[in-house]
N, C-alpha and C. Protein backbone atom coordinates (compact mmCIF):
# COMPACT_ATOMS: atom_id res chain seq x y z
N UNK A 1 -44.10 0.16 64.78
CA UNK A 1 -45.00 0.62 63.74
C UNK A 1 -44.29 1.59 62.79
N UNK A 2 -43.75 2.56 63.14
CA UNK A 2 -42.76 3.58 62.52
C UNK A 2 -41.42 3.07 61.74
N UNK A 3 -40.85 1.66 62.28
CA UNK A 3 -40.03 0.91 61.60
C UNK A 3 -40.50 0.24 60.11
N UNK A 4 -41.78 -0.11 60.59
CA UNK A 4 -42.93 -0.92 59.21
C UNK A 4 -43.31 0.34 58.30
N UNK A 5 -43.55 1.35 58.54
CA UNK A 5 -43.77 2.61 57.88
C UNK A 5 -42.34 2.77 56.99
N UNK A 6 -41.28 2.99 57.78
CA UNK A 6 -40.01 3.63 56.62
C UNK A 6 -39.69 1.98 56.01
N UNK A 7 -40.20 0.90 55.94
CA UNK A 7 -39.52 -0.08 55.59
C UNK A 7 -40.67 -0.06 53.49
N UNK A 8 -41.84 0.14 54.22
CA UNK A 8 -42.66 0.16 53.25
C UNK A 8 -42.33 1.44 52.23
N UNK A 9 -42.30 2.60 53.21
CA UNK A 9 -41.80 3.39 51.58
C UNK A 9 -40.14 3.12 51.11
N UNK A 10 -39.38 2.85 51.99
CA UNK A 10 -38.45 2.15 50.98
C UNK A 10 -38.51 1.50 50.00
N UNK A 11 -39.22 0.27 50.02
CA UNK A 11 -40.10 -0.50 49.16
C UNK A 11 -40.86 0.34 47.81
N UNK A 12 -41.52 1.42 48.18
CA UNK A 12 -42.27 1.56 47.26
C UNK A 12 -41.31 3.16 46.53
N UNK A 13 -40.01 3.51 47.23
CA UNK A 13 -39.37 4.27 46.20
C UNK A 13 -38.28 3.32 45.31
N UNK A 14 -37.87 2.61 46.26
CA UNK A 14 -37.12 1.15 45.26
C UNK A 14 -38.15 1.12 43.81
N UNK A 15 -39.29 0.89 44.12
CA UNK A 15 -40.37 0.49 42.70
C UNK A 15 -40.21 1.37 41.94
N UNK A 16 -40.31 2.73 42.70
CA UNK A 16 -40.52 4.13 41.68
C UNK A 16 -39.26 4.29 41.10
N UNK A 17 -38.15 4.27 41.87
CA UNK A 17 -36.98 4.35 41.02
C UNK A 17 -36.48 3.66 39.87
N UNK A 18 -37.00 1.80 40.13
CA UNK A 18 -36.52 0.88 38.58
C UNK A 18 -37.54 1.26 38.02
N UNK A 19 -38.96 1.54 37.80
CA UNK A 19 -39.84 2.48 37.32
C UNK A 19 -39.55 3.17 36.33
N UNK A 20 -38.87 4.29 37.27
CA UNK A 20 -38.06 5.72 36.62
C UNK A 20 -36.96 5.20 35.49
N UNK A 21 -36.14 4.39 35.91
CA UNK A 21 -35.11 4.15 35.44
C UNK A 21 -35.92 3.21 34.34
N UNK A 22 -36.44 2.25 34.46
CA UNK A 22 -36.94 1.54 32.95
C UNK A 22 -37.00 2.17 32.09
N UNK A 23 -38.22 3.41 32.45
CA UNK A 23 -38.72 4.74 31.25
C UNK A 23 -37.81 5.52 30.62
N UNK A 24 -36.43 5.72 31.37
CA UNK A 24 -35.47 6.66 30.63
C UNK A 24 -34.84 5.69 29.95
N UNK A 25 -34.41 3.91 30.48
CA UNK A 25 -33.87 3.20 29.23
C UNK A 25 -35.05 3.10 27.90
N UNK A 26 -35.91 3.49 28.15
CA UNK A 26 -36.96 3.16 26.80
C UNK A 26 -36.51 4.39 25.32
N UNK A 27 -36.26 5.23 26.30
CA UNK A 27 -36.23 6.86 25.75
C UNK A 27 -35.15 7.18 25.37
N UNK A 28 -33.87 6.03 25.58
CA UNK A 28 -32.60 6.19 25.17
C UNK A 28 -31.48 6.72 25.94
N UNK A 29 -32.37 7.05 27.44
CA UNK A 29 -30.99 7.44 28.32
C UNK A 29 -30.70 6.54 29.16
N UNK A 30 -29.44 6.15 29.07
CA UNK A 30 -28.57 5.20 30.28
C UNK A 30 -28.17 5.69 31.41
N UNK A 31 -28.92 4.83 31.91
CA UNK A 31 -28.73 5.15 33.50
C UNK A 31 -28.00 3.90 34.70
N UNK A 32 -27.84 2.66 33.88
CA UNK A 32 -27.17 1.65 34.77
C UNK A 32 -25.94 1.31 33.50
N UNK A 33 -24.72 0.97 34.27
CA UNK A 33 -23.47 0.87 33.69
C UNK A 33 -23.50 -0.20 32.75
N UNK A 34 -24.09 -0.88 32.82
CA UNK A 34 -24.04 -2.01 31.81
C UNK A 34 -24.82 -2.10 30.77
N UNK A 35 -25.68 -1.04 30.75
CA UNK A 35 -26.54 -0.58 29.72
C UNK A 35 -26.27 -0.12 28.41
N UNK A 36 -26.73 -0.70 27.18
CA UNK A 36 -26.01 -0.30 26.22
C UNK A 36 -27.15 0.28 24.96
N UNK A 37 -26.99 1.56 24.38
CA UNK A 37 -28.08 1.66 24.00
C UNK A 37 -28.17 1.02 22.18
N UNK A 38 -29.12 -0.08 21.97
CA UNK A 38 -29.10 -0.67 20.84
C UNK A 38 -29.69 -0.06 19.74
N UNK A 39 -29.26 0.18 18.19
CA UNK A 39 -29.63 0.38 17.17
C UNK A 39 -31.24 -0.36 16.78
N UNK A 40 -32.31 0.63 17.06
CA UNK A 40 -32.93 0.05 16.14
C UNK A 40 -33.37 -0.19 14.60
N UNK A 41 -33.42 -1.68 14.03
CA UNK A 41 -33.07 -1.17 13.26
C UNK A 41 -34.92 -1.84 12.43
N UNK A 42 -34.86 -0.61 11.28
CA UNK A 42 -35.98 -0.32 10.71
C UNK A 42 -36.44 -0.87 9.50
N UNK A 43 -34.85 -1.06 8.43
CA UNK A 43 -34.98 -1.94 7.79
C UNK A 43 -34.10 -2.73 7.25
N UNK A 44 -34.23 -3.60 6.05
CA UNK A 44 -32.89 -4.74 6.08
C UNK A 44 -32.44 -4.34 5.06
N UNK A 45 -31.22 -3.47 5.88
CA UNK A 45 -30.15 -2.61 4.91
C UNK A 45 -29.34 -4.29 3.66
N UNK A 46 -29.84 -5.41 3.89
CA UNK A 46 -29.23 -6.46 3.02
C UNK A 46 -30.07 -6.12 1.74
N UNK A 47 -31.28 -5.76 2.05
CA UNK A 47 -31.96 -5.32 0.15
C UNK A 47 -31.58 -4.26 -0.63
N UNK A 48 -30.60 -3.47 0.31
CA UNK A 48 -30.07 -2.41 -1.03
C UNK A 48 -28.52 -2.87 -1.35
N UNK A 49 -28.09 -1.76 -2.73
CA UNK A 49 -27.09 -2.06 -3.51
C UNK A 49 -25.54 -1.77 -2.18
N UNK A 50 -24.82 -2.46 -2.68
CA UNK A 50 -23.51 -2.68 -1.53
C UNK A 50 -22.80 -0.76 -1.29
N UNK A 51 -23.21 -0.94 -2.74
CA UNK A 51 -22.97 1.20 -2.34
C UNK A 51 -23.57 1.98 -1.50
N UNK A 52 -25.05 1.94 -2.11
CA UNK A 52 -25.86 2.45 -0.90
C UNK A 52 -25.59 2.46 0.66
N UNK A 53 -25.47 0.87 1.15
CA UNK A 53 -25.12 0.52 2.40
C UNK A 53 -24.15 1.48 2.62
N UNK A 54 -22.86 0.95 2.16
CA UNK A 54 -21.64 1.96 2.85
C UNK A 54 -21.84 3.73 3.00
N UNK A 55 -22.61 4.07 1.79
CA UNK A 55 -22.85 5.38 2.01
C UNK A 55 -23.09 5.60 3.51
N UNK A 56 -24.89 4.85 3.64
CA UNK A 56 -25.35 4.91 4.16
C UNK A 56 -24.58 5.05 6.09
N UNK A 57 -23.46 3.83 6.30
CA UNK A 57 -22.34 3.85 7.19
C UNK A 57 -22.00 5.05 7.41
N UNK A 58 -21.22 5.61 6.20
CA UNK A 58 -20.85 6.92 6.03
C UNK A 58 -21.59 7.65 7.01
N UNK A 59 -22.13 8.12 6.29
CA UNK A 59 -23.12 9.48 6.46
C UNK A 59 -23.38 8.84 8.19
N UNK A 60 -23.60 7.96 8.52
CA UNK A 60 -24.03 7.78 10.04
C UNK A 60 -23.95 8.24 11.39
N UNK A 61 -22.20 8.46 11.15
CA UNK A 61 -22.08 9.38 12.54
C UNK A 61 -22.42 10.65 12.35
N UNK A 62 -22.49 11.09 10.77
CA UNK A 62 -22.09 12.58 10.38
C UNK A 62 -23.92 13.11 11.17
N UNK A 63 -24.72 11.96 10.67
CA UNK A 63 -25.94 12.50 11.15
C UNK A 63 -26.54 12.50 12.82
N UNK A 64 -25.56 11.54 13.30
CA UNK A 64 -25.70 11.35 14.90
C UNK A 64 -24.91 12.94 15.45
N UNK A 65 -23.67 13.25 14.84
CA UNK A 65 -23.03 14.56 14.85
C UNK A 65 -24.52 15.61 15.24
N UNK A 66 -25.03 15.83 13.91
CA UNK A 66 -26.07 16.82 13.67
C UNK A 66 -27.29 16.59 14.57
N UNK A 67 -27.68 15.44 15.03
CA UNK A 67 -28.91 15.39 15.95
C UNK A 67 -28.31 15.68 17.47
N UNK A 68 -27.24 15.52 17.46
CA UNK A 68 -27.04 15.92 19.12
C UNK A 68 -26.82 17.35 19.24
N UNK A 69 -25.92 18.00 18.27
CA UNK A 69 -25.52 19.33 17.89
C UNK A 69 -27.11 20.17 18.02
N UNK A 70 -28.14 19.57 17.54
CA UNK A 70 -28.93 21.09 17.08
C UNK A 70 -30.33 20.65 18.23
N UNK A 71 -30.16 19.15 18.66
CA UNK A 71 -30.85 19.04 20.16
C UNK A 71 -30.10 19.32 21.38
N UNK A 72 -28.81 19.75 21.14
CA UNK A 72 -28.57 20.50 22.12
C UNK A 72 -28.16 22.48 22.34
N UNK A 73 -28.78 22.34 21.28
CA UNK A 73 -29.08 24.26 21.17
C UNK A 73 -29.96 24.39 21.19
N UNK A 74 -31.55 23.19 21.19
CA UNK A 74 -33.01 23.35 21.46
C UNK A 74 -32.56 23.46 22.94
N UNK A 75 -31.59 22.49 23.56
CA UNK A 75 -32.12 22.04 24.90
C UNK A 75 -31.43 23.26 25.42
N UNK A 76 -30.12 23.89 25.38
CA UNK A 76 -29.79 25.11 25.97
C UNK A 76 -30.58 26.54 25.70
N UNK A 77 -31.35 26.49 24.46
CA UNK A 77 -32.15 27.66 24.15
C UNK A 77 -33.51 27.70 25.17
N UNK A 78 -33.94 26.40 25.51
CA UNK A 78 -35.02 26.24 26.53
C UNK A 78 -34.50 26.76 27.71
N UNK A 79 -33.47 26.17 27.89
CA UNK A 79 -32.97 26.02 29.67
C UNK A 79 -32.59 27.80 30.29
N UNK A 80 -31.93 27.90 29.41
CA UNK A 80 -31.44 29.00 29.37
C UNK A 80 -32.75 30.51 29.21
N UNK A 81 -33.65 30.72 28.57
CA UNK A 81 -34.43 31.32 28.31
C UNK A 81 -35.93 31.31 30.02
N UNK A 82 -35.98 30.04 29.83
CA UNK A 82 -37.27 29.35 30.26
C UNK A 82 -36.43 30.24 31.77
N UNK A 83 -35.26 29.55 32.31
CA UNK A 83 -34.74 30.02 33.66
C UNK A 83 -34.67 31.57 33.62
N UNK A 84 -34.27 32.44 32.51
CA UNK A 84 -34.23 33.45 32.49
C UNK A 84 -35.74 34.90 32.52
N UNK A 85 -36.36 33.84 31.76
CA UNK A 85 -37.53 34.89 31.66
C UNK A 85 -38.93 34.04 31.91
N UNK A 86 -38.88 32.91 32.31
CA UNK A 86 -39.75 32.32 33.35
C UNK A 86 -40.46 31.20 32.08
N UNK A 87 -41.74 30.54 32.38
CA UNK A 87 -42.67 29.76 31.73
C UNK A 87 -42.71 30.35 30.41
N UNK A 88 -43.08 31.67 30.14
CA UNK A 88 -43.74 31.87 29.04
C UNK A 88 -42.86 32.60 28.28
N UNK A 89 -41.77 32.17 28.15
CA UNK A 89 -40.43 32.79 27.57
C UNK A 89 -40.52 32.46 26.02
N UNK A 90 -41.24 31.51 25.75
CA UNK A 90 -41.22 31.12 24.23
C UNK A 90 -42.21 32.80 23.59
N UNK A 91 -43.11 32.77 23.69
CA UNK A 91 -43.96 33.99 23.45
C UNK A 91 -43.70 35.33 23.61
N UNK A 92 -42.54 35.49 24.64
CA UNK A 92 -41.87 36.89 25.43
C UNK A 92 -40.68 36.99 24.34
N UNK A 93 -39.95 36.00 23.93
CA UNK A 93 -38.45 35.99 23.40
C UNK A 93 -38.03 35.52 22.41
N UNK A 94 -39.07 34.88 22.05
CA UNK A 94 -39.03 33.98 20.05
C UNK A 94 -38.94 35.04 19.52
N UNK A 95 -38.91 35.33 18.41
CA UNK A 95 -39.43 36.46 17.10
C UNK A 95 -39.88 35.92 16.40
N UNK A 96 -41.26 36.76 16.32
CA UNK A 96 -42.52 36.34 15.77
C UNK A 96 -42.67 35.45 14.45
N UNK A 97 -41.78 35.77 13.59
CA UNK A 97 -41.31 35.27 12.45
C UNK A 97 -41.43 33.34 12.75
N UNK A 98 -40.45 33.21 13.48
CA UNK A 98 -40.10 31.96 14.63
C UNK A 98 -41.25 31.60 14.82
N UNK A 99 -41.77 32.18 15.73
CA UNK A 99 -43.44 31.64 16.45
C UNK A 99 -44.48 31.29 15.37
N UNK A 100 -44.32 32.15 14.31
CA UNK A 100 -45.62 32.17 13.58
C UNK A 100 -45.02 30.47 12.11
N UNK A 101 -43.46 30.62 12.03
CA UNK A 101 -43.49 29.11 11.63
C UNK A 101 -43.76 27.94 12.00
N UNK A 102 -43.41 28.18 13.52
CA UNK A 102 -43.59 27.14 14.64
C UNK A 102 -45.22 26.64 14.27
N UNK A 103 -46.18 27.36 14.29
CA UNK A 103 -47.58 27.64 14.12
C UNK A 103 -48.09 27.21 12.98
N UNK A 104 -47.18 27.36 12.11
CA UNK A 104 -47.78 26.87 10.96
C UNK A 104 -47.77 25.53 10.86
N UNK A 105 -46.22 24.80 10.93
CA UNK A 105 -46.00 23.29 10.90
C UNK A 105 -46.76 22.53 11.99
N UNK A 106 -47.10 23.18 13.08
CA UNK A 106 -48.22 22.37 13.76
C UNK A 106 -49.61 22.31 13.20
N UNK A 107 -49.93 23.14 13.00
CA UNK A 107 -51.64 23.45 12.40
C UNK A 107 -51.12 22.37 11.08
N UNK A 108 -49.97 22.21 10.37
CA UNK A 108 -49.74 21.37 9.06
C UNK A 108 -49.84 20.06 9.40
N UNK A 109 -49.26 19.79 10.38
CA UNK A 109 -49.05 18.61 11.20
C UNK A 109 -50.81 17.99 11.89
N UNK A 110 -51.32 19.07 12.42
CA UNK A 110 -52.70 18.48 13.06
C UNK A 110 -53.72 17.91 11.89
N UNK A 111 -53.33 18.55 10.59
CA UNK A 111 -54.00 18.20 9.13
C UNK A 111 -54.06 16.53 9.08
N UNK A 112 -52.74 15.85 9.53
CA UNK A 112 -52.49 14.64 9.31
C UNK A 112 -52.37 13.66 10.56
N UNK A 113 -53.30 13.79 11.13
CA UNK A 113 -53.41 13.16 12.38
C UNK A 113 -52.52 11.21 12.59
N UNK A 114 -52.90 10.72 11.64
CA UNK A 114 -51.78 9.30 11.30
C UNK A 114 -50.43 9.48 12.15
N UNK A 115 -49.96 10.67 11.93
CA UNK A 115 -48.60 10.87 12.13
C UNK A 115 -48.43 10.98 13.09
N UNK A 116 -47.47 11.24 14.26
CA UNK A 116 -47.27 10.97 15.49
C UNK A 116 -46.93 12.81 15.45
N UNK A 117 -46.26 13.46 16.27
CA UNK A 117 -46.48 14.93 16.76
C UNK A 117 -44.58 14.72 16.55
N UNK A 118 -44.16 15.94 16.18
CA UNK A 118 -43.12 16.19 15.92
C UNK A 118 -42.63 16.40 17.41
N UNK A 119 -42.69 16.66 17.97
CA UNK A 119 -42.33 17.05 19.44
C UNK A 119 -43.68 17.75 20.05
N UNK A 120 -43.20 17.98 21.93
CA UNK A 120 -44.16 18.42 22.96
C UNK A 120 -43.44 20.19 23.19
N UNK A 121 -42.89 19.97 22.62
CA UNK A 121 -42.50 22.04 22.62
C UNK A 121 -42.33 22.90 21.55
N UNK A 122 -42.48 23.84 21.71
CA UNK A 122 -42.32 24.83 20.27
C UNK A 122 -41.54 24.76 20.11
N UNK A 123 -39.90 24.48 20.85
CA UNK A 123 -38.56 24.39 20.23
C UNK A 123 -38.45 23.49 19.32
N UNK A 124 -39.35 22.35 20.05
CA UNK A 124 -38.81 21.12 18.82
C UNK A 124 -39.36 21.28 17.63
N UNK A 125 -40.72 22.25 17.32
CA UNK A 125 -40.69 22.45 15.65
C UNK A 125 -40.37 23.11 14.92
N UNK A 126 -38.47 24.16 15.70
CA UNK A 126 -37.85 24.86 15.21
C UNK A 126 -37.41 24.43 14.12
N UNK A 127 -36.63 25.21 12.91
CA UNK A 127 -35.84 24.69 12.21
C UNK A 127 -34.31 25.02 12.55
N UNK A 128 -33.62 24.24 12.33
CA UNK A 128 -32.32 24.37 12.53
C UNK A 128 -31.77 25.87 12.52
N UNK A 129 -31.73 26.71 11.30
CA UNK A 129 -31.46 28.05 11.44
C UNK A 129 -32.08 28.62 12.15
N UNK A 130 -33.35 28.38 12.39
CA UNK A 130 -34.18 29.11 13.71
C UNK A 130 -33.29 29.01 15.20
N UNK A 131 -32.61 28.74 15.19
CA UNK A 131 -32.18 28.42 16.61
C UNK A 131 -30.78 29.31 16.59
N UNK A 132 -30.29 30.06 15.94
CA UNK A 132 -29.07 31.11 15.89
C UNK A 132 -29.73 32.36 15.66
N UNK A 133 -31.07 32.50 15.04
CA UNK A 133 -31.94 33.70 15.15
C UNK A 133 -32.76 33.78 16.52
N UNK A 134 -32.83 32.75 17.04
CA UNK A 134 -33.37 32.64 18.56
C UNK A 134 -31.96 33.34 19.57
N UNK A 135 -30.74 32.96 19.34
CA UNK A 135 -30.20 33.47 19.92
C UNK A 135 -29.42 34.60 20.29
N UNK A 136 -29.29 35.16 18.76
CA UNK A 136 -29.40 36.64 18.53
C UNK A 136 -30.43 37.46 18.88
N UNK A 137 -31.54 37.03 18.73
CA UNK A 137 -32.64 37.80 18.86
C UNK A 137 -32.41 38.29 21.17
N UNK A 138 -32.02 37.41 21.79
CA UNK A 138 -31.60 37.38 22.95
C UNK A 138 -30.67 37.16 23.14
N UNK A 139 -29.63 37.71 22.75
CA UNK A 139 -28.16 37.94 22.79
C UNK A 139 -27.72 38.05 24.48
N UNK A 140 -28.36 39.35 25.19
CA UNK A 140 -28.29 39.24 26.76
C UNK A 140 -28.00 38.15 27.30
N UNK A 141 -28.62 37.09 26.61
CA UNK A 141 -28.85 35.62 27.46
C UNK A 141 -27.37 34.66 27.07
N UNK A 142 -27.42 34.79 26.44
CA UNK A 142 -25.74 33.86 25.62
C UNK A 142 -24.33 35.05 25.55
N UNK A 143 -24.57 35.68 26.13
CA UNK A 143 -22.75 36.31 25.53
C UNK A 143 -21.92 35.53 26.74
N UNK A 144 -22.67 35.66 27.31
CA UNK A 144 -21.28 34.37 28.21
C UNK A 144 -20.67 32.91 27.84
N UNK A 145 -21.41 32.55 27.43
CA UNK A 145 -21.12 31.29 26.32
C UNK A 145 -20.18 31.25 24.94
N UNK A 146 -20.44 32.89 24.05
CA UNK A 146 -19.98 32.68 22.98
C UNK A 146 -19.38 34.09 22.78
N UNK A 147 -18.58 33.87 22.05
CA UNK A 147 -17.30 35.05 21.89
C UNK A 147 -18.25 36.34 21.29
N UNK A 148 -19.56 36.09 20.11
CA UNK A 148 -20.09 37.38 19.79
C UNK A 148 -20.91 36.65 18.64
N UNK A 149 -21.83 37.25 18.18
CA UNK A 149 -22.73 36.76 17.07
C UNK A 149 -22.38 36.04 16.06
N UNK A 150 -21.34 36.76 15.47
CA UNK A 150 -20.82 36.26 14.00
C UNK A 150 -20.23 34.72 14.53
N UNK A 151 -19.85 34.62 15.54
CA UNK A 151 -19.31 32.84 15.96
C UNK A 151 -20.59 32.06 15.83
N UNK A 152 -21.30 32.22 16.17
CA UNK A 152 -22.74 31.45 16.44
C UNK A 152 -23.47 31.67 14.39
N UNK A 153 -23.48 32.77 13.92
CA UNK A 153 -23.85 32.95 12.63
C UNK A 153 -22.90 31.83 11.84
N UNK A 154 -21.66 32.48 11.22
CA UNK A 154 -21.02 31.55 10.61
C UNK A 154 -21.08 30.06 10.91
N UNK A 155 -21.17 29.88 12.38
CA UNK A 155 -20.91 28.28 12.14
C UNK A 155 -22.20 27.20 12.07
N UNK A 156 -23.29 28.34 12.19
CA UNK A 156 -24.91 27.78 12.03
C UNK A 156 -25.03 28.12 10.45
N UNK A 157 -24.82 28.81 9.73
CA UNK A 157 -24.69 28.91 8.38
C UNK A 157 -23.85 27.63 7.64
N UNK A 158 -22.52 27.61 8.16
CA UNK A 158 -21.60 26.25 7.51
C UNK A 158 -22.93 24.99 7.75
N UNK A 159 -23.06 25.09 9.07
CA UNK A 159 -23.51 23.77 9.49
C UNK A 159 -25.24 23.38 8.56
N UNK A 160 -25.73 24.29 8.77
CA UNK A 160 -26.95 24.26 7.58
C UNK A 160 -26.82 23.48 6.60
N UNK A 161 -25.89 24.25 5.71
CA UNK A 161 -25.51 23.69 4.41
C UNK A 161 -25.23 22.49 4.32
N UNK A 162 -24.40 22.09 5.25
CA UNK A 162 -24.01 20.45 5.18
C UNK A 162 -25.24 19.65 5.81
N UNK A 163 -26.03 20.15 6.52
CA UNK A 163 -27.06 19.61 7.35
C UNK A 163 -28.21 18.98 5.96
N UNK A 164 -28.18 20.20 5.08
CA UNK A 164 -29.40 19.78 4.17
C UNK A 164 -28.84 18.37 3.70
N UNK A 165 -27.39 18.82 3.14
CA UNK A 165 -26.91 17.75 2.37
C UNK A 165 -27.63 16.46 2.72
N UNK A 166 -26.83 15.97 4.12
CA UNK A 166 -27.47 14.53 5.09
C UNK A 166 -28.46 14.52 4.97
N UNK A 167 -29.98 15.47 5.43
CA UNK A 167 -30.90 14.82 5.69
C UNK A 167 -31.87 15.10 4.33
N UNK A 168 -31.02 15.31 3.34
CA UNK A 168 -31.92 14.81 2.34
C UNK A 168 -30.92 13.59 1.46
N UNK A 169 -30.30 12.54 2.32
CA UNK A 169 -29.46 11.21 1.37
C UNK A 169 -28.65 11.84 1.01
N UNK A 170 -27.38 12.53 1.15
CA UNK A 170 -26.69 12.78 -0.12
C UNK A 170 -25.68 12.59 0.80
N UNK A 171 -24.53 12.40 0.12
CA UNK A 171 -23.37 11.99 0.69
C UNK A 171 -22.30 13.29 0.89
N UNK A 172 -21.73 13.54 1.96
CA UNK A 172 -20.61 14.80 2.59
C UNK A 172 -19.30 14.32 2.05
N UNK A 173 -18.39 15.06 1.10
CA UNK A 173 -17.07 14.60 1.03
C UNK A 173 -16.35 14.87 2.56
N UNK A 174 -15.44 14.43 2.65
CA UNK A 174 -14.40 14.19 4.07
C UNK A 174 -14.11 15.29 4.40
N UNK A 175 -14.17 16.60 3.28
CA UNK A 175 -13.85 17.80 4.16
C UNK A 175 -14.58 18.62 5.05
N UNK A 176 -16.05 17.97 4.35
CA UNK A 176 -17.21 18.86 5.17
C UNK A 176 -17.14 17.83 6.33
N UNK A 177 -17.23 16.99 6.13
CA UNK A 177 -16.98 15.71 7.45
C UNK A 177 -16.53 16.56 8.64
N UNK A 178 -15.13 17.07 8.43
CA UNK A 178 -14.10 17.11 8.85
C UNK A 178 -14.29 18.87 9.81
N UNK A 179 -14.66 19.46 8.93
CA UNK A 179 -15.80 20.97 9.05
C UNK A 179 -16.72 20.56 10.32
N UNK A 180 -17.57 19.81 10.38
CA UNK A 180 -18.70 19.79 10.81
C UNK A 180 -18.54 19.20 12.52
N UNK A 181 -16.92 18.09 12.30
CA UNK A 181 -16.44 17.36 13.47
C UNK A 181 -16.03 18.54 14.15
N UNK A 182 -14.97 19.28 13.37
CA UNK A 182 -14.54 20.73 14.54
C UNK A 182 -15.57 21.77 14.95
N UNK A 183 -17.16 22.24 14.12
CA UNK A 183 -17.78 22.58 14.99
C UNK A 183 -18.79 22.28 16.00
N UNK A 184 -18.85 20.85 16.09
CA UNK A 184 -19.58 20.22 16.93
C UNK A 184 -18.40 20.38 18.34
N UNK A 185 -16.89 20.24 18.09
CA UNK A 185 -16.23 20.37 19.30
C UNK A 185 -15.88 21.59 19.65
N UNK A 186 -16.08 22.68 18.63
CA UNK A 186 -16.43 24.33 18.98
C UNK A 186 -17.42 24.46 19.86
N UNK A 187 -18.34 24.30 19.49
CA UNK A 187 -20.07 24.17 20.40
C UNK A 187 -19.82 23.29 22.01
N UNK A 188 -19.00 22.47 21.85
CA UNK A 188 -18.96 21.86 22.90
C UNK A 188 -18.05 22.51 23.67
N UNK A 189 -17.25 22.93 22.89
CA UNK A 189 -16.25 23.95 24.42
C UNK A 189 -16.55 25.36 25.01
N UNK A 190 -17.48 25.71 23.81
CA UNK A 190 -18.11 26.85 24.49
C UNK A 190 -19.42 26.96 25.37
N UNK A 191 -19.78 25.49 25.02
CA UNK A 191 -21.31 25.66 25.68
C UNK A 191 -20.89 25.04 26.89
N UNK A 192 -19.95 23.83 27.26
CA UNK A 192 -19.30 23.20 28.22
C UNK A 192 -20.64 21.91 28.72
């Protein structure tokens, strides 16, 4: 009887696990080796002008650069905070300034219900510069990570600037390119 017992929840964590694992391939994380995560694509880049397109190439990694870069200073500003000063660390350790934008773009956002929700945390309706004033503001929490403020200032300031560029269409000459590649691998050696 006890053999039929562990045989059945084997069975039923086998389920939960391809389960588990389906939901994170949906969401974009790979979890089996042969998994490859595909472009979706939204529209048929064949109806615009042959310039556009290539821009468009262009600018592509520069913007994959910037979405991993500033979702992963949401995701260390959470981890890091949330472990440090518990659940309600957003309210204890934001500055108010922070909180009360956060507040606004949601209440802006609930106006237009059509739309889907920018994210499930207050980090995610940070703005990009919000997230180097988040970490100054709790400095205690990051000096082990980063040499001292002005590292984290300057290179969230550079990165801004070029950030608007991309996500409003406009095209980066090769030097900001080139700028933006070395502090994404700055960030990465300090954050590890």
């Amino acid at each position: 009887m006890e053999r039929l017992k562990d045989i059945k929840n084997g069975i039923t964590n086998a389920l939960f696990l391809e389960d588990t694992f389906r939901r994170l391939e949906e969401i974009g994380i790979s979890v089996k080796s042969e998994a490859k995560i595909q472009p979706v694509a939204l529209v048929r880049v064949e109806d615009f002008s042959p310039q556009i397109r290539f821009q468009a190439v262009q600018m592509q990694q520069v913007y994959v650069g910037f979405f991993c870069l500033e979702n992963s200073a949401r995701e260390l500003i959470q981890q890091r905070l949330s472990e440090r000063h518990g659940p309600d660390w957003w309210t204890r350790k934001t500055p108010k300034k922070v909180q009360d934008n956060v507040e606004a773009l949601k209440k802006k956002e609930e106006r237009n219900k059509y739309l889907s929700a920018r994210a499930v945390t207050n980090i995610g309706y940070t703005f990009f510069g919000n997230l180097s004033q988040i970490m100054i503001a709790n400095w205690e929490d990051f000096t082990d990570l980063f040499p001292d403020q002005a590292w984290i200032t300057s290179r969230f300031n550079d990165l801004e600037m070029c950030r608007n560029v991309i996500m409003h269409t406009n095209v980066l000459p090769q030097a900001e390119i080139e700028r933006i590649d070395q502090i994404v691998r700055d960030w990465q050696s300090q954050v590890g």
